[in-house]
Protein backbone atom coordinates (compact mmCIF):
# COMPACT_ATOMS: atom_id res chain seq x y z
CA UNK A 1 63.67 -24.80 -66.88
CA UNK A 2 62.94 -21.70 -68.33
CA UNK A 3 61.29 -18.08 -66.58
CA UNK A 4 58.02 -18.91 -68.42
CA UNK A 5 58.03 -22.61 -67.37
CA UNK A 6 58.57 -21.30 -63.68
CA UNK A 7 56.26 -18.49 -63.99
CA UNK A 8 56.16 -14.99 -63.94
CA UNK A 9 58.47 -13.37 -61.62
CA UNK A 10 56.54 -9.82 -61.33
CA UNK A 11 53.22 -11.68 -60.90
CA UNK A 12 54.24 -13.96 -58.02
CA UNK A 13 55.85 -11.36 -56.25
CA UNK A 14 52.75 -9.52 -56.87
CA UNK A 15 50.36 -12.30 -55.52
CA UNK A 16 52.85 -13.12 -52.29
CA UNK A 17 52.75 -8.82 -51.24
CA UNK A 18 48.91 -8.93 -51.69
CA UNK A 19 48.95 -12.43 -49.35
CA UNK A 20 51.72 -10.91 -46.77
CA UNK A 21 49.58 -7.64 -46.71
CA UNK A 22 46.46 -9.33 -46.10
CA UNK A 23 47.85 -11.69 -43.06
CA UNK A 24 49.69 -8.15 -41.21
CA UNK A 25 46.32 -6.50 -41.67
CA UNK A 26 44.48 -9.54 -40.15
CA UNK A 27 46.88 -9.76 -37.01
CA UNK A 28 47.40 -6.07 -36.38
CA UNK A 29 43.97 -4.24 -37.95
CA UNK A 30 41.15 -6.78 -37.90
CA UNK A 31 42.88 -9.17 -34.56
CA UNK A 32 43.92 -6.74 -32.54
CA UNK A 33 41.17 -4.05 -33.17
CA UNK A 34 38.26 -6.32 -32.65
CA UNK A 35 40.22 -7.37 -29.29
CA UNK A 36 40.66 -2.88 -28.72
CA UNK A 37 36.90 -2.73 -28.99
CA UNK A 38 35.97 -6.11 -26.88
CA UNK A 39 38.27 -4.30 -24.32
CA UNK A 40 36.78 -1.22 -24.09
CA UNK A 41 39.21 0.79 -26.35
CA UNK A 42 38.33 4.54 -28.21
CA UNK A 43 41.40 6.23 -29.50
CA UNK A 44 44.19 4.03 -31.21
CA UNK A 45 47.05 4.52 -34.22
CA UNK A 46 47.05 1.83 -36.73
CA UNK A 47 49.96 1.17 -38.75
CA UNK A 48 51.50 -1.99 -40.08
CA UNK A 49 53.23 -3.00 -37.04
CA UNK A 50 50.88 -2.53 -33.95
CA UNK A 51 48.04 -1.11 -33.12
CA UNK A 52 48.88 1.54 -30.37
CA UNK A 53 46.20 2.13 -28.10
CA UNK A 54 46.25 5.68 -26.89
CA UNK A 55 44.47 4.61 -23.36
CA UNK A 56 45.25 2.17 -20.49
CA UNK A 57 42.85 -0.95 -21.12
CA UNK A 58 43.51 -2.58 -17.74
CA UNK A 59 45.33 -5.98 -17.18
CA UNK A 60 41.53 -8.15 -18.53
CA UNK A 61 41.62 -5.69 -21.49
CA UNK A 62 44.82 -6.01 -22.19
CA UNK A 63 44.63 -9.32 -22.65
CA UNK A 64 42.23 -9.66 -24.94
CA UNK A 65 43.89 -6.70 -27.09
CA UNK A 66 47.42 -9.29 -26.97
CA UNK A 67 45.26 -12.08 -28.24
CA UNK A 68 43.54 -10.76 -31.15
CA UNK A 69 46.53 -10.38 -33.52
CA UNK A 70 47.16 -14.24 -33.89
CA UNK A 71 44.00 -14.85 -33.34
CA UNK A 72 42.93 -13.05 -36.07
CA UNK A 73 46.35 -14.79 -37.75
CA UNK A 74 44.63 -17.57 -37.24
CA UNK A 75 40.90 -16.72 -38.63
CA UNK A 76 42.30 -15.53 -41.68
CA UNK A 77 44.39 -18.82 -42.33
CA UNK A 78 41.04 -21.27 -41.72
CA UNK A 79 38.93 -18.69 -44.16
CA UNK A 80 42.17 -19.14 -46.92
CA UNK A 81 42.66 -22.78 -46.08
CA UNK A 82 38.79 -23.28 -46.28
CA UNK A 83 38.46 -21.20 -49.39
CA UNK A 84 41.64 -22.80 -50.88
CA UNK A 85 39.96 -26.60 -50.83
CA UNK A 86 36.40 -25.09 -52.21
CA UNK A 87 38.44 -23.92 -55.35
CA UNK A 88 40.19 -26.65 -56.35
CA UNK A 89 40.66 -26.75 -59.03
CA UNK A 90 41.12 -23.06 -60.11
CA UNK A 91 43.33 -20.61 -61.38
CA UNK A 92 46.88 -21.10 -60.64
CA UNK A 93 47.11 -17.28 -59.24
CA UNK A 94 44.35 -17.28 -56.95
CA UNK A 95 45.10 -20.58 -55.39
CA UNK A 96 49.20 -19.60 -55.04
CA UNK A 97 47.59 -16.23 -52.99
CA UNK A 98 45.07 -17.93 -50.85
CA UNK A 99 48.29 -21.10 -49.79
CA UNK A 100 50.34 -17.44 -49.36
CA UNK A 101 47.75 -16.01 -47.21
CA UNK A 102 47.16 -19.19 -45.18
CA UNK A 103 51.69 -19.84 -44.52
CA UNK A 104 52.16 -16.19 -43.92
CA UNK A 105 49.59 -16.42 -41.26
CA UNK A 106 49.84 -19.54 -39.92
CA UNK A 107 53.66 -18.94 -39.85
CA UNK A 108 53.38 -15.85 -38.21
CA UNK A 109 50.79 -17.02 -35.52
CA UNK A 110 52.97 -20.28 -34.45
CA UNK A 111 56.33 -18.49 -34.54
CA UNK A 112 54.92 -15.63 -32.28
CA UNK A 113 54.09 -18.75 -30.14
CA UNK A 114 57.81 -19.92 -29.83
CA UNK A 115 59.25 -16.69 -29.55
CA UNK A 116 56.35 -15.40 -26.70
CA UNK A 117 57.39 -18.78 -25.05
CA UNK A 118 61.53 -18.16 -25.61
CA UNK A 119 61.30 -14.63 -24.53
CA UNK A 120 58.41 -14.42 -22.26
CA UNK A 121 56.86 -11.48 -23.56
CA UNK A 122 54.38 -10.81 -26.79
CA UNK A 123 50.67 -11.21 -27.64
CA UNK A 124 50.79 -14.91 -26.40
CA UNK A 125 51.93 -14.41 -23.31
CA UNK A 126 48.92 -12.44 -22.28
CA UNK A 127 47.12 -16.30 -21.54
CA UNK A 128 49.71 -16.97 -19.46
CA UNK A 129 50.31 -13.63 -17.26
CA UNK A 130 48.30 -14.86 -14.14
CA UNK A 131 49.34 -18.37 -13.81
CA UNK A 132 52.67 -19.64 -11.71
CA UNK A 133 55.42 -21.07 -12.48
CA UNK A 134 55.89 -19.23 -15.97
CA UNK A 135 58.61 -21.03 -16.95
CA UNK A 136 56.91 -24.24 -17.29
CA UNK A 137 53.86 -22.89 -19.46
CA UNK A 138 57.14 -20.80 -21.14
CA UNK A 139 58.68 -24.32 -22.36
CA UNK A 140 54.95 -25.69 -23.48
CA UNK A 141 54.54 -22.45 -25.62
CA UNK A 142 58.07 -23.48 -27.59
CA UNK A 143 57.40 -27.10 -28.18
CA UNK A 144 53.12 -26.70 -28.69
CA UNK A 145 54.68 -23.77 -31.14
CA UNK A 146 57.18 -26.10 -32.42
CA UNK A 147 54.78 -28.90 -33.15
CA UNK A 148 51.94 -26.50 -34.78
CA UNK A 149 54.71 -25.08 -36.91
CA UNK A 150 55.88 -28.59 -38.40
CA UNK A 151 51.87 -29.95 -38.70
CA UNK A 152 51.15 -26.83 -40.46
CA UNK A 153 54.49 -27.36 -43.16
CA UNK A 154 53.48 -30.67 -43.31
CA UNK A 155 49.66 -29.32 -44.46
CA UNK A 156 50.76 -26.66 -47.02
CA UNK A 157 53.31 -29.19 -48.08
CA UNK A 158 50.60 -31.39 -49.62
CA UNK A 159 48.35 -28.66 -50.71
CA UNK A 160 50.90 -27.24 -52.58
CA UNK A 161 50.99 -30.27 -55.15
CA UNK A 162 47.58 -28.73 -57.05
CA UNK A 163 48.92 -25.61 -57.19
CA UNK A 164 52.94 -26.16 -58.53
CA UNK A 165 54.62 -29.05 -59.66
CA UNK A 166 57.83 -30.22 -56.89
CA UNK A 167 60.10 -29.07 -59.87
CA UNK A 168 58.43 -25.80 -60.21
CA UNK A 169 57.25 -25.24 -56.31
CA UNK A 170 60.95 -23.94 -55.60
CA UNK A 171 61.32 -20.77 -57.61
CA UNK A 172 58.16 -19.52 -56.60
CA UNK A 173 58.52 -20.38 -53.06
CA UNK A 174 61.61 -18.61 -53.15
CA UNK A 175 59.86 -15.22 -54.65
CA UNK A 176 57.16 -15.49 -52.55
CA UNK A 177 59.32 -15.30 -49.00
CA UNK A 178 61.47 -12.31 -50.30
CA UNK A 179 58.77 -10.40 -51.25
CA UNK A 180 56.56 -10.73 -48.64
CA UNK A 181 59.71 -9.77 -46.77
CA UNK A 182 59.84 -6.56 -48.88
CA UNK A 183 57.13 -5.66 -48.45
CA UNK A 184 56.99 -6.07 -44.86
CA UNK A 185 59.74 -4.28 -44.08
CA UNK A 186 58.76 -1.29 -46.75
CA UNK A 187 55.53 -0.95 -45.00
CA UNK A 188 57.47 -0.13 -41.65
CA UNK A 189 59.71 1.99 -43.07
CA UNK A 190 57.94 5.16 -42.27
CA UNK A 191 56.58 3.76 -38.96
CA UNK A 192 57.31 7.27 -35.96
CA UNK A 193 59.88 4.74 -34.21
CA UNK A 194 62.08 4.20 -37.46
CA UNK A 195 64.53 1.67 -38.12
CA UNK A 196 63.42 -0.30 -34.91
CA UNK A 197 59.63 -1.10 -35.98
CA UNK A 198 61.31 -2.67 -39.15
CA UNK A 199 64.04 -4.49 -38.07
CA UNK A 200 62.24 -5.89 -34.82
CA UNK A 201 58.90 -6.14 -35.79
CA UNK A 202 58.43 -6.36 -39.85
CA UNK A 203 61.65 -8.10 -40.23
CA UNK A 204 60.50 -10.89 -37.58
CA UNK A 205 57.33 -11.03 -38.80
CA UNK A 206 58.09 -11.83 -42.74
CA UNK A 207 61.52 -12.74 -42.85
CA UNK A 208 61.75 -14.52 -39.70
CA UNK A 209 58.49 -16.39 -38.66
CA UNK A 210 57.85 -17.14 -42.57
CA UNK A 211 61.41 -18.85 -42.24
CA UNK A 212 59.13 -22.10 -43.19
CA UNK A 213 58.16 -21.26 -46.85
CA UNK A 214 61.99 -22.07 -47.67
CA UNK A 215 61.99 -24.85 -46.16
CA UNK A 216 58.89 -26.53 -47.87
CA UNK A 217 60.68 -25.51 -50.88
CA UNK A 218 63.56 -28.02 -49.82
CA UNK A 219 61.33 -31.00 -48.88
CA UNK A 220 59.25 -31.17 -51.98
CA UNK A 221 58.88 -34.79 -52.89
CA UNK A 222 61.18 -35.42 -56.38
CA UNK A 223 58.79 -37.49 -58.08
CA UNK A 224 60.03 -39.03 -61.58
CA UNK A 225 57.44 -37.43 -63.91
CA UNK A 226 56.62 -34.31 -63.22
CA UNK A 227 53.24 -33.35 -64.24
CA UNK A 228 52.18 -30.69 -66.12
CA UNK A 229 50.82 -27.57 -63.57
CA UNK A 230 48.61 -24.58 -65.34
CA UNK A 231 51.24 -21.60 -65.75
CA UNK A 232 51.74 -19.04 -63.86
CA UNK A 233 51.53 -16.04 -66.76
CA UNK A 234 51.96 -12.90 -65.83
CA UNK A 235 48.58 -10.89 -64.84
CA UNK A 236 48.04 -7.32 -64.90
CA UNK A 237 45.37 -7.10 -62.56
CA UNK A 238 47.65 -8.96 -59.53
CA UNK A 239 50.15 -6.32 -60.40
CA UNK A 240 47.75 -3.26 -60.62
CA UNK A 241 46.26 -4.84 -57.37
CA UNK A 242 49.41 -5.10 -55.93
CA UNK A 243 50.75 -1.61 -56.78
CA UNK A 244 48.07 -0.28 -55.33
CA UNK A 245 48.00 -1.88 -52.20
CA UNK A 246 51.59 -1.81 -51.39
CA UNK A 247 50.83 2.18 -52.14
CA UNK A 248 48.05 2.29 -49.27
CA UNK A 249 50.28 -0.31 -46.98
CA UNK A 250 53.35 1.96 -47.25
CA UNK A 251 52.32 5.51 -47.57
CA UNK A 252 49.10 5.79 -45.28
CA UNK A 253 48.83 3.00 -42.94
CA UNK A 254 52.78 2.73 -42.50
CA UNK A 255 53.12 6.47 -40.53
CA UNK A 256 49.34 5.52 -38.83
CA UNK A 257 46.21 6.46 -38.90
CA UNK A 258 44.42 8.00 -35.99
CA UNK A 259 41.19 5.99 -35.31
CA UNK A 260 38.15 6.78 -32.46
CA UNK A 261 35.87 4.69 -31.55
């Protein structure tokens, strides 16, 4: 199959930054900042990786600053997934960045699940912090995680069908995870604690909790005619976008930005 068959390679990696970007800026801007302000917050640092709050929020404010990343994970996967159905059919590039926008952050949010639950630390573990017996709620976090993780594969499995062909799915799939990966990892790269923000926390986040974008790829259904999908031509204004964005993601929001409220 040939690279125009498959699609553009600069335009999918374009479209899966753009969807990676938007999913880190839901969890750590829009999640965890509304959850800063509900707790009381004034002075914070923004940058890809974490909001750093500047003040002590107490142990009730603290909570609800831990929950609003995945929770806002999670609101920006129902608005995609929602928004993905309503366009069906549609172009080929916007649907591919609003199925990108809802795995990256559905992956992320049930991931950071299992890991809160293997580990016992993270934003997760903040509804959990009172309660007894922590390793029992420790091993429902892994398999809830576990079981969220699959339904949700299972979900952009079969939405995936109006977007790609199963003969098609697999080179863009494979695109999409590396450069959201990138891109991730770029965007830490001039976080103030260095190597550590990307290796621990934009490494984990991409590369690691998007782990299931690869393996959709592998359990495509081979049917024995595969239909024609719309291609995926290269776009100039998903790369302009793109450029731009990643410019913004890496340069000013990846050292911080000092916000008061």
């Amino acid at each position: 199959m040939t690279q125009e068959q498959n699609g553009d390679f600069l335009t999918i990696s374009a479209i899966a930054m753009l969807a990676f970007m938007f999913a880190d800026i839901a969890h750590e801007v829009i999640g965890h900042g509304l959850g800063f302000i509900l707790a009381g917050g004034h002075a914070c640092v923004l940058t890809t990786t974490r909001l750093n709050e500047t003040q002590r929020l107490g142990d009730h404010g603290g909570d609800l600053f831990d929950l609003g990343g995945p929770l806002g994970n999670l609101a920006c996967a129902a608005l995609a997934w929602i928004a993905l159905r309503a366009r069906r059919p549609a172009a080929p590039h916007l649907q591919l960045f609003l199925w990108l926008t809802t795995a990256f952050s559905l992956f992320w949010a049930f991931a950071y699940l299992m890991f809160c639950g293997v580990f016992g630390h993270g934003d997760w573990s903040a509804l959990i912090r009172a309660v007894p017996h922590q390793w029992v709620w420790r091993a429902v976090f892994v398999v809830f995680g576990l079981l969220l993780y699959r339904t949700s594969m299972n979900s952009l499995t079969s939405e995936l069908r109006w977007i790609y062909s199963p003969a098609r799915a697999s080179h863009a799939l494979l695109i999409s995870y590396v450069a959201g990966g990138i891109i991730a990892c770029a965007g830490a790269s001039l976080d103030p604690r260095g190597a550590y923000a990307v290796y621990h926390d934009a490494a984990l986040s991409s590369f690691g909790s998007s782990i299931g974008i690869l393996a959709i790829a592998r359990q495509l259904p081979k049917p024995a005619i595969d239909f024609i999908a719309a291609p995926m031509n290269r776009r100039v204004p998903w790369l302009i976008a793109a450029l731009l964005a990643s410019l913004f993601y890496i340069l000013v929001l990846g050292p911080g930005i000092k916000a008061t409220l």
